[in-house]
N, C-alpha and C. Protein backbone atom coordinates (compact mmCIF):
# COMPACT_ATOMS: atom_id res chain seq x y z
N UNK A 1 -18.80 -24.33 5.24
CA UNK A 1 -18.22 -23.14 4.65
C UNK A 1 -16.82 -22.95 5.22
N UNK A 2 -16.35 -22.24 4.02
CA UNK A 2 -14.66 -22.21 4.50
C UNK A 2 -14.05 -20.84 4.15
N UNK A 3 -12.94 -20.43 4.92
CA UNK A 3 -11.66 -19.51 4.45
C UNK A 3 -11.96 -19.20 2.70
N UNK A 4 -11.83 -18.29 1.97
CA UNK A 4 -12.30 -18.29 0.85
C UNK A 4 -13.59 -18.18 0.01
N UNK A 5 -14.10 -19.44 0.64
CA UNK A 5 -15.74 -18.94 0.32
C UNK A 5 -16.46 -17.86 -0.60
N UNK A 6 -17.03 -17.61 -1.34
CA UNK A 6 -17.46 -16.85 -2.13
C UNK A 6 -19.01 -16.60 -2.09
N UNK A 7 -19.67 -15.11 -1.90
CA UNK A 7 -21.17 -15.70 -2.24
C UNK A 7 -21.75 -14.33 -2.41
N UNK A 8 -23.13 -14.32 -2.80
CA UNK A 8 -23.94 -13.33 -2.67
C UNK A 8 -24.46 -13.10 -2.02
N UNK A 9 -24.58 -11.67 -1.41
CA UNK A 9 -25.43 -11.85 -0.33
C UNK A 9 -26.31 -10.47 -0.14
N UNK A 10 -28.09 -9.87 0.43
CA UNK A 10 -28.29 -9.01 -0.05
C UNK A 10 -27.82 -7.79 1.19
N UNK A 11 -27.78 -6.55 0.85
CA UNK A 11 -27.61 -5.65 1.54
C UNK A 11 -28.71 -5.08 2.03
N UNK A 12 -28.83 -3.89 2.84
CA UNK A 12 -30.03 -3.44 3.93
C UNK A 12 -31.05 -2.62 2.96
N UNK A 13 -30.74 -2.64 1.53
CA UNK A 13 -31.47 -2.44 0.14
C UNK A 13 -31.73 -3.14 -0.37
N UNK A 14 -31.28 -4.36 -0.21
CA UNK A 14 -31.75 -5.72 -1.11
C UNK A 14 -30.67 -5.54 -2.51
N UNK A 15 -29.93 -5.03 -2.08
CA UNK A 15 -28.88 -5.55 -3.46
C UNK A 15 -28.03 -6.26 -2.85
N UNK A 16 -27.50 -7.45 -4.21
CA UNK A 16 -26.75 -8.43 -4.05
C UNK A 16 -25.60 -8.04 -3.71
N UNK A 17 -24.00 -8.34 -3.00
CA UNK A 17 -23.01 -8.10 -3.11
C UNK A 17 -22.07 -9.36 -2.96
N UNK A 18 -21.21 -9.42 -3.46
CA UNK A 18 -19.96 -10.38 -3.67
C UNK A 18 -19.22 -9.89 -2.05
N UNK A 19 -19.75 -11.13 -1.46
CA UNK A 19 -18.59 -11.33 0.47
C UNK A 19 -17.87 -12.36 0.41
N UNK A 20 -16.73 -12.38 0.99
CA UNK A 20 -16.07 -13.43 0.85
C UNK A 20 -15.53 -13.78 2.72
N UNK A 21 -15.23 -15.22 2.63
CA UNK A 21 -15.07 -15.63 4.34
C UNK A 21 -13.41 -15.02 4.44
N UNK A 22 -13.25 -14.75 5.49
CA UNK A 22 -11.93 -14.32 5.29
C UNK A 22 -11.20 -15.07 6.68
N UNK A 23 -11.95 -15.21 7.66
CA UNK A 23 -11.55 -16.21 8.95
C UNK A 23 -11.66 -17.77 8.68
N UNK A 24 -11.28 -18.44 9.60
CA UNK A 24 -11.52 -19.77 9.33
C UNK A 24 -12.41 -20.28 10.17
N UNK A 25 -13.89 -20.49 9.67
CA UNK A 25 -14.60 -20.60 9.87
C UNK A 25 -14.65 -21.77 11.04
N UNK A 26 -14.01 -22.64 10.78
CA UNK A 26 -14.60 -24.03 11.94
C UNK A 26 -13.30 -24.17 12.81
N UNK A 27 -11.90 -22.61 12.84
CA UNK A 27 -11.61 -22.38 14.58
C UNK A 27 -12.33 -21.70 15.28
N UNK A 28 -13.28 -20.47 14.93
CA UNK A 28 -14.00 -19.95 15.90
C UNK A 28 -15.71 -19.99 15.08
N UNK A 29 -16.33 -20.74 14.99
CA UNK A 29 -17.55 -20.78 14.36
C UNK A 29 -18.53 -19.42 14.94
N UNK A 30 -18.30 -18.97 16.43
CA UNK A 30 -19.24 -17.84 16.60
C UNK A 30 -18.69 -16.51 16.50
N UNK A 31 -17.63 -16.63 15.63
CA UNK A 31 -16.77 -15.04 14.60
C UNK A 31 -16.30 -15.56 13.61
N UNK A 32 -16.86 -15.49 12.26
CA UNK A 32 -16.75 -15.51 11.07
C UNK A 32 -16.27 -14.02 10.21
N UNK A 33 -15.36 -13.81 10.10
CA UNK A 33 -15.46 -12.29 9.59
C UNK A 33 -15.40 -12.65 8.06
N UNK A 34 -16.27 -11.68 7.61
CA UNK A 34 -16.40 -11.41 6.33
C UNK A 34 -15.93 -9.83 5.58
N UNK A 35 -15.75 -9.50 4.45
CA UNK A 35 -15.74 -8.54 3.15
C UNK A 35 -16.63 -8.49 2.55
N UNK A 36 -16.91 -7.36 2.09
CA UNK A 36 -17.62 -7.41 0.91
C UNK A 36 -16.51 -6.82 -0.91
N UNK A 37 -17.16 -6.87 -1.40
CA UNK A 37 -16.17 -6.48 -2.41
C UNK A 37 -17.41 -5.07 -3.53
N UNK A 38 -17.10 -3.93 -3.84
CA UNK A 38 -17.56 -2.95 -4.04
C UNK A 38 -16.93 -2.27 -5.18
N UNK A 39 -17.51 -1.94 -6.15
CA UNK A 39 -16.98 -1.26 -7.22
C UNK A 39 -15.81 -0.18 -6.95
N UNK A 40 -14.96 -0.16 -7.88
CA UNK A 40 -13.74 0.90 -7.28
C UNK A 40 -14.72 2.49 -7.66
N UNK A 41 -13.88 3.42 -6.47
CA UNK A 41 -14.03 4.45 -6.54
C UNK A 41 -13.27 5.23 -6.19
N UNK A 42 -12.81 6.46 -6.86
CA UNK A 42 -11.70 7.26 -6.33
C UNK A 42 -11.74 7.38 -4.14
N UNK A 43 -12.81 7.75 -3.93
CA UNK A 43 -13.00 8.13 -2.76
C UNK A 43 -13.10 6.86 -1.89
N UNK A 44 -13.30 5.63 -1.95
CA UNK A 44 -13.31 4.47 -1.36
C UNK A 44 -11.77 3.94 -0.58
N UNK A 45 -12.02 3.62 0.35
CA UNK A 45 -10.16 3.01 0.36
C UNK A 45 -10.27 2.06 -0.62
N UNK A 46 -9.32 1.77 -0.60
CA UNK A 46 -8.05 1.05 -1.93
C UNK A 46 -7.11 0.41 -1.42
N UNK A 47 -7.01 -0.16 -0.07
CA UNK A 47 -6.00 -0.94 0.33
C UNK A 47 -5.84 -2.52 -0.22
N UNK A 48 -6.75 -2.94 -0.68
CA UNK A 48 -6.78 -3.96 -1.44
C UNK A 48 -8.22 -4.22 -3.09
N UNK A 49 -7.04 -3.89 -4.05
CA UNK A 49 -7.62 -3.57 -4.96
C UNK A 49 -7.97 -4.84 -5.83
N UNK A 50 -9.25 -5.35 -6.37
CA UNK A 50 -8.91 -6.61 -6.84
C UNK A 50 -9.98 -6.68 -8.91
N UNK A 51 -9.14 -7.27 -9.23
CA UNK A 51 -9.94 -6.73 -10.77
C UNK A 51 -10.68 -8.31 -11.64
N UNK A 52 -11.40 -8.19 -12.48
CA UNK A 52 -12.00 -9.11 -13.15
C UNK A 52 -11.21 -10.66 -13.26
N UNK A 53 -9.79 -10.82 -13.49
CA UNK A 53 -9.11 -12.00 -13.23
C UNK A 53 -9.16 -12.78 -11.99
N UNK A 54 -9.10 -11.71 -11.09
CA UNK A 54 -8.78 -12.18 -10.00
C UNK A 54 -10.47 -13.07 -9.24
N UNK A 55 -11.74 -13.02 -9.75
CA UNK A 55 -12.42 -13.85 -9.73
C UNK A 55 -13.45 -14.04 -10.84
N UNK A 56 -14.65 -14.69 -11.11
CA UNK A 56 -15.31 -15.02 -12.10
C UNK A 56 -16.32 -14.12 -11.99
N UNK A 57 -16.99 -13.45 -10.74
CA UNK A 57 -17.87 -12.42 -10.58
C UNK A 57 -17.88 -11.46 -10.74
N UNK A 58 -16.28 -10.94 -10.63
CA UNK A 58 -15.53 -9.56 -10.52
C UNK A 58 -15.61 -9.26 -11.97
N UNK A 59 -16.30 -8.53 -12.86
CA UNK A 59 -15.98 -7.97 -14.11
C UNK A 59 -15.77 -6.39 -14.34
N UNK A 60 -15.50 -5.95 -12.94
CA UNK A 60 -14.61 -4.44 -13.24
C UNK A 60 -13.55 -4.19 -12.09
N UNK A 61 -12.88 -3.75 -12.41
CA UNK A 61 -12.09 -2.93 -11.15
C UNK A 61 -13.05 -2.54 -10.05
N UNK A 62 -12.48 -3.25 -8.71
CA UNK A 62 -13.46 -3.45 -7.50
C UNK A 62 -12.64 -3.36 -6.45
N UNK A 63 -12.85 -3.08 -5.07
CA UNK A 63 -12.16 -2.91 -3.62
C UNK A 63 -12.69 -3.42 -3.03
N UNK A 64 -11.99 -4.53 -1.62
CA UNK A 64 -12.34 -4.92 -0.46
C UNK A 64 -13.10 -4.02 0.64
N UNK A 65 -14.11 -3.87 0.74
CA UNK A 65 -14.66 -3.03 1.86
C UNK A 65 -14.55 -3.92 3.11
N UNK A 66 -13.60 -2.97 4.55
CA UNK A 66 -13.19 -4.12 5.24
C UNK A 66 -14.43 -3.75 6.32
N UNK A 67 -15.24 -2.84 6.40
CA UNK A 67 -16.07 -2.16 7.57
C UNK A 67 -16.60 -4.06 8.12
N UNK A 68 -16.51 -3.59 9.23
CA UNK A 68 -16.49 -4.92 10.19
C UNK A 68 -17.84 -5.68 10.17
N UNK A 69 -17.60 -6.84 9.69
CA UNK A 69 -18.69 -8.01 9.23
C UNK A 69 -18.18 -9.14 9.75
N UNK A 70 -18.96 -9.45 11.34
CA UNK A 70 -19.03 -10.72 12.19
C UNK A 70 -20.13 -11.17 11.75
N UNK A 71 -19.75 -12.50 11.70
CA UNK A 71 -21.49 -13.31 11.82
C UNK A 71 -20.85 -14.64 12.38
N UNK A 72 -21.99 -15.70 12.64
CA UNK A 72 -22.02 -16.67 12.76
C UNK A 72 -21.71 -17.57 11.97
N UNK A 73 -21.10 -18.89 12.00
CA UNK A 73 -20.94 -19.81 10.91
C UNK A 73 -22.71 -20.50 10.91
N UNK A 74 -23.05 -20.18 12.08
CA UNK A 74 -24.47 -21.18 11.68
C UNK A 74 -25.40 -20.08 11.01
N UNK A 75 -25.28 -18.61 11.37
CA UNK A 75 -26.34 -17.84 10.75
C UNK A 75 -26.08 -18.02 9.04
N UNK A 76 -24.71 -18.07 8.18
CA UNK A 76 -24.05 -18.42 7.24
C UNK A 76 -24.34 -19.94 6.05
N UNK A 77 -24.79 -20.66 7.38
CA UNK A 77 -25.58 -22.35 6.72
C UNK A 77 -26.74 -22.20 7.09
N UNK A 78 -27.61 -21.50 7.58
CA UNK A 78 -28.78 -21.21 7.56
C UNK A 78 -29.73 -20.01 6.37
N UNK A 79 -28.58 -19.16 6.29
CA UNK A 79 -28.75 -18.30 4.93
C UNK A 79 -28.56 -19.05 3.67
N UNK A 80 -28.14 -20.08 3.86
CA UNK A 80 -27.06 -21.03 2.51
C UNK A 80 -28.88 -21.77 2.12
N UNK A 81 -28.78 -22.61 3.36
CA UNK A 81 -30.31 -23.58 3.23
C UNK A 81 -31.76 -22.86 2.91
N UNK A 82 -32.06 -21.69 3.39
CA UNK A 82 -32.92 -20.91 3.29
C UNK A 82 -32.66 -20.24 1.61
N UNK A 83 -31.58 -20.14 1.00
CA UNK A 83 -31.88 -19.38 -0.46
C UNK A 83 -31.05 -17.78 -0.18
N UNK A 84 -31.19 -17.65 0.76
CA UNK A 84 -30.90 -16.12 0.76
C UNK A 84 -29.61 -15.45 0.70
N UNK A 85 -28.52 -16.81 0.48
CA UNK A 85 -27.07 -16.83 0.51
C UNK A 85 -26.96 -17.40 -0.94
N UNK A 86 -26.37 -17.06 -2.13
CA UNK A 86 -25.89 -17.45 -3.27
C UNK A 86 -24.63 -18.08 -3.49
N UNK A 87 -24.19 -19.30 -3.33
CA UNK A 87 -22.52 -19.12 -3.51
C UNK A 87 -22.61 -19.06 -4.77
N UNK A 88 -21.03 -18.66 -4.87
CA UNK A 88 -19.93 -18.19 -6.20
C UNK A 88 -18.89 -19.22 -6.09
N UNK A 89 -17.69 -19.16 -6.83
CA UNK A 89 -16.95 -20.01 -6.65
C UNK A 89 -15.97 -19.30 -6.13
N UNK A 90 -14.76 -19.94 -4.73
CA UNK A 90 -14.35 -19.40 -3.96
C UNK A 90 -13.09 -18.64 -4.68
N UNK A 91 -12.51 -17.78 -3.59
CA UNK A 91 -11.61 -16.99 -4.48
C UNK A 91 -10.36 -17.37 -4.02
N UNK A 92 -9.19 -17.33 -4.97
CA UNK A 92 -7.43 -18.33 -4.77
C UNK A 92 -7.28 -17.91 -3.82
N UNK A 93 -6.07 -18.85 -3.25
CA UNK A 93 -5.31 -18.47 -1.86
C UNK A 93 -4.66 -17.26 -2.27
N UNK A 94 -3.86 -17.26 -3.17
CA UNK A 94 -3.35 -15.98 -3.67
C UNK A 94 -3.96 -15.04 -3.21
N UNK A 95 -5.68 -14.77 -3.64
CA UNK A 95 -6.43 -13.47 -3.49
C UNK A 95 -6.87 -13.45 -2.17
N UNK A 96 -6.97 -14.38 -1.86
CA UNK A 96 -7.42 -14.53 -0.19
C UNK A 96 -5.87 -14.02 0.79
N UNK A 97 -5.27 -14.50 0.87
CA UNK A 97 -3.97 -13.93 1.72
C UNK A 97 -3.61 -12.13 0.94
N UNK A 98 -4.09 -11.66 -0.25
CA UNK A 98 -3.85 -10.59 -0.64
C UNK A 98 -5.81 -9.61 0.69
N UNK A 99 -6.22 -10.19 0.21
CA UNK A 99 -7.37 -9.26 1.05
C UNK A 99 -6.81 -9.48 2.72
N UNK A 100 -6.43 -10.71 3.52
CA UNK A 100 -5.90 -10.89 4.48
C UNK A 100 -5.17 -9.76 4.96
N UNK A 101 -3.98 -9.58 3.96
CA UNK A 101 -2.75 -8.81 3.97
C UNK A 101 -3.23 -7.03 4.01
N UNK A 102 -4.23 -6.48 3.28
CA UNK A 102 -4.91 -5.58 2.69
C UNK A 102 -5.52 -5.22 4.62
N UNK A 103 -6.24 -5.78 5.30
CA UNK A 103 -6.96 -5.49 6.28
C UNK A 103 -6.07 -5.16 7.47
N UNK A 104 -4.77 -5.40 7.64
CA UNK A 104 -3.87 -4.71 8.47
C UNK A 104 -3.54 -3.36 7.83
N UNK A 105 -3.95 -2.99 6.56
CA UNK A 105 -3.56 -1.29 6.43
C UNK A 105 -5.02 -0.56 5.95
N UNK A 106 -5.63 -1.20 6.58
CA UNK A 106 -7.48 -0.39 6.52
C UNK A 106 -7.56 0.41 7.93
N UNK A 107 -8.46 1.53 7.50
CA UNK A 107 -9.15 2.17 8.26
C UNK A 107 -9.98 1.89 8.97
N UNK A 108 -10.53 0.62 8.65
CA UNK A 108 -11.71 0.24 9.41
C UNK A 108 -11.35 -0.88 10.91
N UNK A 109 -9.87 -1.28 10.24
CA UNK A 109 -9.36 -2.46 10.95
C UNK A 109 -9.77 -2.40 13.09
N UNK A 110 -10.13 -3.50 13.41
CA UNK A 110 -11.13 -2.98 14.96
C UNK A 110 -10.22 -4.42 15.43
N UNK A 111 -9.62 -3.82 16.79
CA UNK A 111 -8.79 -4.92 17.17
C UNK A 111 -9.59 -6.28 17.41
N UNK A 112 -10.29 -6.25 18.09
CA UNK A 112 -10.51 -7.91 17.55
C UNK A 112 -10.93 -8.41 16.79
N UNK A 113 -10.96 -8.17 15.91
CA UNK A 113 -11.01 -8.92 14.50
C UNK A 113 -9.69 -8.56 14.32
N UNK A 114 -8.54 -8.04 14.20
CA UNK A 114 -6.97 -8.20 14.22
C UNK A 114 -7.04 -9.46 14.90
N UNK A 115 -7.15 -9.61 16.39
CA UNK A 115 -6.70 -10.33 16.86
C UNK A 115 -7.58 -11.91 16.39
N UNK A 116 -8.55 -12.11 16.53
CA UNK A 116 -8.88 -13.11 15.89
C UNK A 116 -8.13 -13.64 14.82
N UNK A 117 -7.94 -12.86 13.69
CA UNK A 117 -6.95 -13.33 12.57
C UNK A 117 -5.61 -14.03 12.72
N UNK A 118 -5.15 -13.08 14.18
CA UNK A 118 -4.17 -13.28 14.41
C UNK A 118 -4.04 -14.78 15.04
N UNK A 119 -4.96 -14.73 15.91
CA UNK A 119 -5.23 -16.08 16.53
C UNK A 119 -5.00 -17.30 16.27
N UNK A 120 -5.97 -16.89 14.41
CA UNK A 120 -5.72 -18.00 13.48
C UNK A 120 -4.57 -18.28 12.65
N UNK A 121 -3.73 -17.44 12.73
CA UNK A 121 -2.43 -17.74 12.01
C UNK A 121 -2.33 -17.06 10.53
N UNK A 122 -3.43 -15.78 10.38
CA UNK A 122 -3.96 -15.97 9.57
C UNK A 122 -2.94 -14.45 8.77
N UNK A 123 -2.67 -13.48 9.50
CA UNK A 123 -1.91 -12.13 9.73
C UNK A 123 -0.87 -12.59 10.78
N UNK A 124 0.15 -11.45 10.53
CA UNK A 124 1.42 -11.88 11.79
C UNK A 124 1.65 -10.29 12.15
């Protein structure tokens, strides 16, 4: 699994949601940060807004939810092998450096995961 990455995955309800990898997975394999992506809503942040073009899953106006999602790269290929991880097809560099870009003006943003990013070359 890589930077980009696309997949389904279920929530603490068992609904599916569209996460995408947003670190690079095989410089730090035991911090993977992930997104999820969430229907738009007036009351939601909106720092990175992304709509039906911008991937094949996305068929409405939708937002990056950045609330902080570490995992493992192995818990990630173990969800993959087990079924319980769906991929999608990954999303452009374009949209990927736009959600990148989007998580330095979130509310949720928690310095290390800044700094990790940063680490990777990934934010400046």
């Amino acid at each position: 699994m890589k930077a980009g990455d696309a997949f389904l995955f279920p929530n603490e309800h068992g609904v599916f949601h569209l996460h995408i990898i947003v670190s690079e997975p095989e410089q730090s394999p035991a911090e993977v940060f992930l997104v999820s992506i969430s229907s738009y809503e007036n009351w939601k942040e909106n720092v990175c807004v992304l709509q039906p073009n911008d991937h094949p899953f996305i068929t409405h106006k939708s937002v990056v939810v950045y609330d902080i999602r570490l995992t493992t790269l192995a818990f990630l290929e173990s969800c993959q092998k087990n079924g319980k991880l769906k991929m999608k097809p990954p999303v452009s560099a374009e949209v990927l450096t736009r959600i990148r870009q989007g998580y330095k003006l979130s509310r949720f943003q928690k310095d290390h995961v800044y700094q990790l990013l940063f680490r990777q070359g990934l934010i400046d």
